[in-house]
N, C-alpha and C. Protein backbone atom coordinates (compact mmCIF):
# COMPACT_ATOMS: atom_id res chain seq x y z
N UNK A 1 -5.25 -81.96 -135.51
CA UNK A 1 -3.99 -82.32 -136.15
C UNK A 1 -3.22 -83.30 -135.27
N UNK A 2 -2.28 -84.14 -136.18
CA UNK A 2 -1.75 -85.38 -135.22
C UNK A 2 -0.37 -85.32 -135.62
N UNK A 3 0.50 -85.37 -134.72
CA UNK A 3 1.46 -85.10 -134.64
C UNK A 3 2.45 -86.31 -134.83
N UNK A 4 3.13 -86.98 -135.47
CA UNK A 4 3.92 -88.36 -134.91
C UNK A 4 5.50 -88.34 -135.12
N UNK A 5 6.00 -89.10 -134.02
CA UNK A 5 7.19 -88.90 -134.35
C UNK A 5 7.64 -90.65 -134.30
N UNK A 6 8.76 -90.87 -135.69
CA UNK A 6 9.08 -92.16 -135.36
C UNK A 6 10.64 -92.08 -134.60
N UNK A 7 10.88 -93.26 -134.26
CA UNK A 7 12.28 -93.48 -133.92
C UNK A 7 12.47 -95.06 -133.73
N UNK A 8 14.16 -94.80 -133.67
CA UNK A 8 14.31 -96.62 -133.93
C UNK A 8 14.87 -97.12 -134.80
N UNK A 9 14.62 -96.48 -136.08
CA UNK A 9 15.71 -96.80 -136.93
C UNK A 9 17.15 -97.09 -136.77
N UNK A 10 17.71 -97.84 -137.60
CA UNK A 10 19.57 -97.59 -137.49
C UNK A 10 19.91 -98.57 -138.86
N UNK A 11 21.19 -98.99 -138.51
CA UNK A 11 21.71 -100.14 -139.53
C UNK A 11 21.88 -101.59 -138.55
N UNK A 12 21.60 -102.63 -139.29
CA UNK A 12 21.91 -103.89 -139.10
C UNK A 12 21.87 -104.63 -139.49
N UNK A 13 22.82 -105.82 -139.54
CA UNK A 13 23.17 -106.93 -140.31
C UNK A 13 22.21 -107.31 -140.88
N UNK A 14 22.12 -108.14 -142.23
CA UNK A 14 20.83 -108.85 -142.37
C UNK A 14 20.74 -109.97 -141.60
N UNK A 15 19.52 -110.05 -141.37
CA UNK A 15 18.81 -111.39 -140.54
C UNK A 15 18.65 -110.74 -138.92
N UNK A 16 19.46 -109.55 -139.22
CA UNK A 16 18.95 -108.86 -137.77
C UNK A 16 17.30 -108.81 -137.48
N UNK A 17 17.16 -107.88 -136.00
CA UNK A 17 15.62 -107.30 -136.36
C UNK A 17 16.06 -105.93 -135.76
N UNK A 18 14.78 -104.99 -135.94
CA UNK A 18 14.96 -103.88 -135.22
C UNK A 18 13.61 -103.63 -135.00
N UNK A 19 12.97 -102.53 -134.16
CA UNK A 19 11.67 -102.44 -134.07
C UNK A 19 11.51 -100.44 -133.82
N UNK A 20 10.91 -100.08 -135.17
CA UNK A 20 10.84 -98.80 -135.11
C UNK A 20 9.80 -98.09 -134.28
N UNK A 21 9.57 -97.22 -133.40
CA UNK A 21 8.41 -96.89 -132.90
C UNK A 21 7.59 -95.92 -133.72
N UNK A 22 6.25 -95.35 -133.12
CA UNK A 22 5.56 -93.91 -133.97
C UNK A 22 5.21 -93.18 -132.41
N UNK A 23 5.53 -92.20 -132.07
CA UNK A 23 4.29 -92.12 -131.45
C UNK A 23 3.57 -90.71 -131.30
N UNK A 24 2.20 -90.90 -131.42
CA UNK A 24 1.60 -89.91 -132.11
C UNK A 24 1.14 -89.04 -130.23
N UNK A 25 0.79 -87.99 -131.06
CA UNK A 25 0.29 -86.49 -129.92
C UNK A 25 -0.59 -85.54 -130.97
N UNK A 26 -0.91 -85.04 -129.98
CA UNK A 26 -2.34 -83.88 -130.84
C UNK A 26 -3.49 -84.62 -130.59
N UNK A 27 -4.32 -84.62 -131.77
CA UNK A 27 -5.79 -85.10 -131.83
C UNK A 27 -5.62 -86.59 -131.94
N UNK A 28 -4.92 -87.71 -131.02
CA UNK A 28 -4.75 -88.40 -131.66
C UNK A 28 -6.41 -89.72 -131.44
N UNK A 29 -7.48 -89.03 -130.51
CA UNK A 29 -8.57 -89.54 -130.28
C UNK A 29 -9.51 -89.77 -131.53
N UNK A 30 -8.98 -89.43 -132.55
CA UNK A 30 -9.90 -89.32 -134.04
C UNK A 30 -8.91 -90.61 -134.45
N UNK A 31 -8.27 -90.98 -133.94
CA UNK A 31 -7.45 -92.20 -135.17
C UNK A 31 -7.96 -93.24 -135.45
N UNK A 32 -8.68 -94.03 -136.78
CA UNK A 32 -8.98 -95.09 -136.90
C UNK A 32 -8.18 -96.44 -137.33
N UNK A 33 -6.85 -95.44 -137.89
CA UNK A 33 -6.16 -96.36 -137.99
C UNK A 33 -4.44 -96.24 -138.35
N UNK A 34 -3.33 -96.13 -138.11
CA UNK A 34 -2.09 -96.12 -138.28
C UNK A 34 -1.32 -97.11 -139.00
N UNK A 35 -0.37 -96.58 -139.69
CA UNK A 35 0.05 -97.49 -140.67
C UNK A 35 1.57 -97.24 -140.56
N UNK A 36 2.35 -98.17 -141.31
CA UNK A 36 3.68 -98.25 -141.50
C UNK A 36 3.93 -98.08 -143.74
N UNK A 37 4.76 -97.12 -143.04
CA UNK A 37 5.17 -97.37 -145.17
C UNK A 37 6.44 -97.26 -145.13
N UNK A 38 7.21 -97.25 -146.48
CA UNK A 38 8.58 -97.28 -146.77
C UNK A 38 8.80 -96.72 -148.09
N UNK A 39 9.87 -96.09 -148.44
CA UNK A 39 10.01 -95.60 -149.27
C UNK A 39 11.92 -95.82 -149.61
N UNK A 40 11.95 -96.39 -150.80
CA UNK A 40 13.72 -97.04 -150.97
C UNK A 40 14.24 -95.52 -151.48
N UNK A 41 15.07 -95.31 -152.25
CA UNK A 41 15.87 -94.72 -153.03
C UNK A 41 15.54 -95.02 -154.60
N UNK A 42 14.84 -94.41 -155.08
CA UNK A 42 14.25 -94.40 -156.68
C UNK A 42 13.30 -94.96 -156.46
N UNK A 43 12.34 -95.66 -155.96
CA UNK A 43 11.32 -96.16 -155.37
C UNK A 43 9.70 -95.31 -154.60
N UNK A 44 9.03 -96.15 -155.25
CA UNK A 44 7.56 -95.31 -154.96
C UNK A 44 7.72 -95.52 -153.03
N UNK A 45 6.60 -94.79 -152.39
CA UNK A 45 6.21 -95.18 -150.97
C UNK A 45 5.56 -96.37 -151.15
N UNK A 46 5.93 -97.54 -150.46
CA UNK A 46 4.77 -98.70 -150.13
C UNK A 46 4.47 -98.91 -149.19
N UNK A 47 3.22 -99.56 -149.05
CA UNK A 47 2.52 -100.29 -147.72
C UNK A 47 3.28 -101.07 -146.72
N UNK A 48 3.49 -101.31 -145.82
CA UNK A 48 4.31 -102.00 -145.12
C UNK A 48 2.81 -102.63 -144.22
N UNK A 49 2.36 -101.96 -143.61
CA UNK A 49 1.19 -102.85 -142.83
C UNK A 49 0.44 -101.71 -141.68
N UNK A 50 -0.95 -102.09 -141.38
CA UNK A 50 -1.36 -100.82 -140.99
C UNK A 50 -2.14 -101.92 -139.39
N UNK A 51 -3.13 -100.74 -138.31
CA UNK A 51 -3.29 -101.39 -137.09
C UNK A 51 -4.87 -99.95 -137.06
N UNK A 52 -5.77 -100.68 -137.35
CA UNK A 52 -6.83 -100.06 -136.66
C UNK A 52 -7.63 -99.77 -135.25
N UNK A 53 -8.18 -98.80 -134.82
CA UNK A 53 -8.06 -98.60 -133.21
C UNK A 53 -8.69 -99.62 -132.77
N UNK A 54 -9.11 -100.93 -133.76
CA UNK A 54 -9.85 -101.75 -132.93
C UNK A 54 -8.63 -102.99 -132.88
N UNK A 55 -7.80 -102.83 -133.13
CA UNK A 55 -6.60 -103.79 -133.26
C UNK A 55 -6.08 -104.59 -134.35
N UNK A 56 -6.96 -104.33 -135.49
CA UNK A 56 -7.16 -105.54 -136.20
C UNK A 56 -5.49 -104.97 -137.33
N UNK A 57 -4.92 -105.45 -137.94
CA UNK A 57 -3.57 -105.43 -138.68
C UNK A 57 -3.49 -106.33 -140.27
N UNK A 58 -3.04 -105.35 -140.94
CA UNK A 58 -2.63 -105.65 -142.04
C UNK A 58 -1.72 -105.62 -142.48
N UNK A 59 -0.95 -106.72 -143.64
CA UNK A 59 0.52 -106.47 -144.04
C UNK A 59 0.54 -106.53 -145.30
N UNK A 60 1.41 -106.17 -145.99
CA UNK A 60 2.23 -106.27 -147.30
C UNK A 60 2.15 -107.58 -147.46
N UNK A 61 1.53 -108.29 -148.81
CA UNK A 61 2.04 -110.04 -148.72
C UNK A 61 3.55 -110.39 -148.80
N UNK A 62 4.41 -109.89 -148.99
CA UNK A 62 5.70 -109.61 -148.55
C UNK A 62 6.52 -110.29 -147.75
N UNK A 63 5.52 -109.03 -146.79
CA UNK A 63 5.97 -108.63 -145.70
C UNK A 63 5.67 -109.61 -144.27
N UNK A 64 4.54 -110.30 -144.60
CA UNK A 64 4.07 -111.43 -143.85
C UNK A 64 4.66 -112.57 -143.43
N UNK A 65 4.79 -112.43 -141.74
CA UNK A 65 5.40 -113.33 -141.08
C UNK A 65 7.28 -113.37 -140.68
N UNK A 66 7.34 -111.99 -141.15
CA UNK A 66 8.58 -111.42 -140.79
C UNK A 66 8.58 -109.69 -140.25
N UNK A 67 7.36 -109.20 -140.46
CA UNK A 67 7.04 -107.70 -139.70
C UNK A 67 5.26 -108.43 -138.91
N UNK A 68 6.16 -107.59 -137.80
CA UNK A 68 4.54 -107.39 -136.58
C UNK A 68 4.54 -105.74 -136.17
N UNK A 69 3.13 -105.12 -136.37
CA UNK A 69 2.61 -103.61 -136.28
C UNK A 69 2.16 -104.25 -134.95
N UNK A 70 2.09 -103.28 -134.26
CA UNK A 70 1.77 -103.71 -132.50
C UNK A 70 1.31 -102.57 -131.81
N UNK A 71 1.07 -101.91 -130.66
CA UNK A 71 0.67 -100.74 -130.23
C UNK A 71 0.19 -100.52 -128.61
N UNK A 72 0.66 -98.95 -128.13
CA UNK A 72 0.57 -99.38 -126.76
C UNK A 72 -0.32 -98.20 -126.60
N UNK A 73 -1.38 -98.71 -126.24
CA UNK A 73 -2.59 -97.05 -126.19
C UNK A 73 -2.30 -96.17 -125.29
N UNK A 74 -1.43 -97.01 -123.83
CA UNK A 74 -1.28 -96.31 -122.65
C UNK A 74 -0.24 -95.10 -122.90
N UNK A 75 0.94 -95.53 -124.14
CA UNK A 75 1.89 -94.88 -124.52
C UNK A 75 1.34 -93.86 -125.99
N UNK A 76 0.63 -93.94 -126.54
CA UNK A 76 0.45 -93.52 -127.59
C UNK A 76 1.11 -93.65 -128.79
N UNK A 77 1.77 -95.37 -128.70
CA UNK A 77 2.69 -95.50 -129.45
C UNK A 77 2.34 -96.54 -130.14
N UNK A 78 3.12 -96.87 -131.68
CA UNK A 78 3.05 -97.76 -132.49
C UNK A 78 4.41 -98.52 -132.43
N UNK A 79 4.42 -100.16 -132.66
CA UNK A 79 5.19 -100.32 -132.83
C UNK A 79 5.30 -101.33 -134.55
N UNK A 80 6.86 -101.12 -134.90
CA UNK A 80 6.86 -102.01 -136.22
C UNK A 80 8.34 -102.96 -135.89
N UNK A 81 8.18 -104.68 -135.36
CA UNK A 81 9.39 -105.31 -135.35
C UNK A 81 9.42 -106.11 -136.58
N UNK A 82 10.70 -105.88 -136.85
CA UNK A 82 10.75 -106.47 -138.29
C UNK A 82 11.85 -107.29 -138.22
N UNK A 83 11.86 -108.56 -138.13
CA UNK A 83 12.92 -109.60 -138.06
C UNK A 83 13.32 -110.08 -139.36
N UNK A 84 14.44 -110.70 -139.13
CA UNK A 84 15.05 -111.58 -140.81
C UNK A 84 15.23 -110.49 -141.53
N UNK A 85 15.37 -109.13 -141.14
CA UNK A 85 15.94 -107.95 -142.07
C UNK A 85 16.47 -108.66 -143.33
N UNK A 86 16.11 -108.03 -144.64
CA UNK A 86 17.10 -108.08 -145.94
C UNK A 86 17.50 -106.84 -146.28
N UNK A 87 18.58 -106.93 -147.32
CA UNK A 87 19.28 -105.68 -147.67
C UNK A 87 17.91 -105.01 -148.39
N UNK A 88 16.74 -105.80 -149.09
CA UNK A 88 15.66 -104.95 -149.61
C UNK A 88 14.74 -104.20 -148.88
N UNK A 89 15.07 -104.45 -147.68
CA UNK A 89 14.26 -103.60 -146.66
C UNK A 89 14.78 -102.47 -146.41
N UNK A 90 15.68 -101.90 -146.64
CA UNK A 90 16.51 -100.67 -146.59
C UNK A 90 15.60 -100.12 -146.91
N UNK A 91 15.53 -98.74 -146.24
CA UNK A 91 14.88 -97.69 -146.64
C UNK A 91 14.58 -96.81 -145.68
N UNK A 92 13.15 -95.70 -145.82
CA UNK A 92 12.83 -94.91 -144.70
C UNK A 92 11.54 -95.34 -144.11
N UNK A 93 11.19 -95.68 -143.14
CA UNK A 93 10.16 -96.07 -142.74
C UNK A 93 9.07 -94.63 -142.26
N UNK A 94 8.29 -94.94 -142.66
CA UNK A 94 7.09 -93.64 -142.18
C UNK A 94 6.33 -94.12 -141.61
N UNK A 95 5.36 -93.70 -140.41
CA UNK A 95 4.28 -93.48 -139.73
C UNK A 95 3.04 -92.65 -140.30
N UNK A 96 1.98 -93.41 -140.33
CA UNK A 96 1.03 -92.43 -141.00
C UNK A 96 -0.19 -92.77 -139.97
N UNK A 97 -1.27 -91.56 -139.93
CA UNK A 97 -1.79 -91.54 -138.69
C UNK A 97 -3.10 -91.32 -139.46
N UNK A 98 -4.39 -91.98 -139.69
CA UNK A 98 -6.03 -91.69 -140.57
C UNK A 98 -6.91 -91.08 -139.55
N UNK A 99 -7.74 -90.53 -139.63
CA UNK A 99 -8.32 -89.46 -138.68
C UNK A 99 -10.09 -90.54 -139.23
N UNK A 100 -10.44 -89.86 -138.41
CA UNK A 100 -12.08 -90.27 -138.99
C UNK A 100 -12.27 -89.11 -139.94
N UNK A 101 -11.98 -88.57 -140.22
CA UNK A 101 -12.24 -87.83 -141.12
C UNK A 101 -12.10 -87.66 -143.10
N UNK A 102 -11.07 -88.95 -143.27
CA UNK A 102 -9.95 -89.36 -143.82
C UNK A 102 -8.77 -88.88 -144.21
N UNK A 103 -8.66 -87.50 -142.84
CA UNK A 103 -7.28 -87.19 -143.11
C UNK A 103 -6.00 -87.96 -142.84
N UNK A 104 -5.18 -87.61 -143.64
CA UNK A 104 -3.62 -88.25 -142.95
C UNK A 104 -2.94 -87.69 -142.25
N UNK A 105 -2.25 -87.96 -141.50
CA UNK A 105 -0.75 -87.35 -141.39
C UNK A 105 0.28 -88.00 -140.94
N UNK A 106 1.47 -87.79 -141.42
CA UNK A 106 2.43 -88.57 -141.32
C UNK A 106 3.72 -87.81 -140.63
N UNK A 107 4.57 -88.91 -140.19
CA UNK A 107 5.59 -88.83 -139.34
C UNK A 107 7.07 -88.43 -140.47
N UNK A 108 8.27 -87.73 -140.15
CA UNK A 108 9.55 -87.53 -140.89
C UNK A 108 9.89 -88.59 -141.22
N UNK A 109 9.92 -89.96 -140.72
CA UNK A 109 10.54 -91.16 -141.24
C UNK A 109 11.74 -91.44 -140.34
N UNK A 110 12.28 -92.79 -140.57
CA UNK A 110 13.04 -93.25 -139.45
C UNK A 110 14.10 -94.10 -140.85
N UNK A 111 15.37 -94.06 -140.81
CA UNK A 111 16.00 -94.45 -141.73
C UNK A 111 16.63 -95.96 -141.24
N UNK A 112 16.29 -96.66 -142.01
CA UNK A 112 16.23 -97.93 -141.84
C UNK A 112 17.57 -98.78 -142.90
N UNK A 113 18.29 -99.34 -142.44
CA UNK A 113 19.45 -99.86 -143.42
C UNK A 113 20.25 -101.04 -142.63
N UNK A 114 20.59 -102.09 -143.96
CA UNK A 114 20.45 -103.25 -143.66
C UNK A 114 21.86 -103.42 -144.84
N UNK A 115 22.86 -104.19 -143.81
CA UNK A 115 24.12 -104.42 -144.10
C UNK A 115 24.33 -106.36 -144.25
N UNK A 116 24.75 -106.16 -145.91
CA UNK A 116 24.92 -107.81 -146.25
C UNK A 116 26.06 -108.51 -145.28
């Protein structure tokens, strides 16, 4: 089982950035790959962009060229900087952690909000 906790969240202006962390504990030697999602207010969870243990990263077409997924193995941590904030980025950001196994597990979320 993998444990993650995010932090980092807050409020800031738009066009700010902020950069949320994850960082996972437990089994986290099974991970193939970690991801970022979001979830608004009346709104499904979406993809935000994910980082496999071999480094390789994916984003939301979106989301591209204004969020970087990043990661520090020494720390056991993920990172998500997200610059040029818009008020549509508001939301909760989650950490989700894939096992080789294809389990998930995911982090409480980090509340993310973005002031016009």
């Amino acid at each position: 089982q993998v444990q993650l906790v995010e932090s980092g969240g807050g409020l800031v202006q738009a066009g700010g950035s902020l950069r949320p962390s994850c960082a996972a504990s437990g089994s986290r030697f099974n991970i193939i790959r970690m991801g970022w999602y979001r979830q608004a207010p009346g709104k499904q969870r979406e993809l935000v962009g994910g980082i496999t243990s071999g480094g390789s990263t994916n984003y939301a077409d979106s989301l591209k060229g204004r969020f970087t997924i990043s990661r520090d193995n020494a720390k056991n941590t993920v990172y998500l900087q997200m610059n040029s904030l818009k008020t549509e980025d508001a939301a909760v950001y989650y950490c989700s952690a894939t096992g080789c196994t294809g389990a998930v597990s995911w982090g409480q979320g980090t509340q993310v909000a973005v002031s016009s």
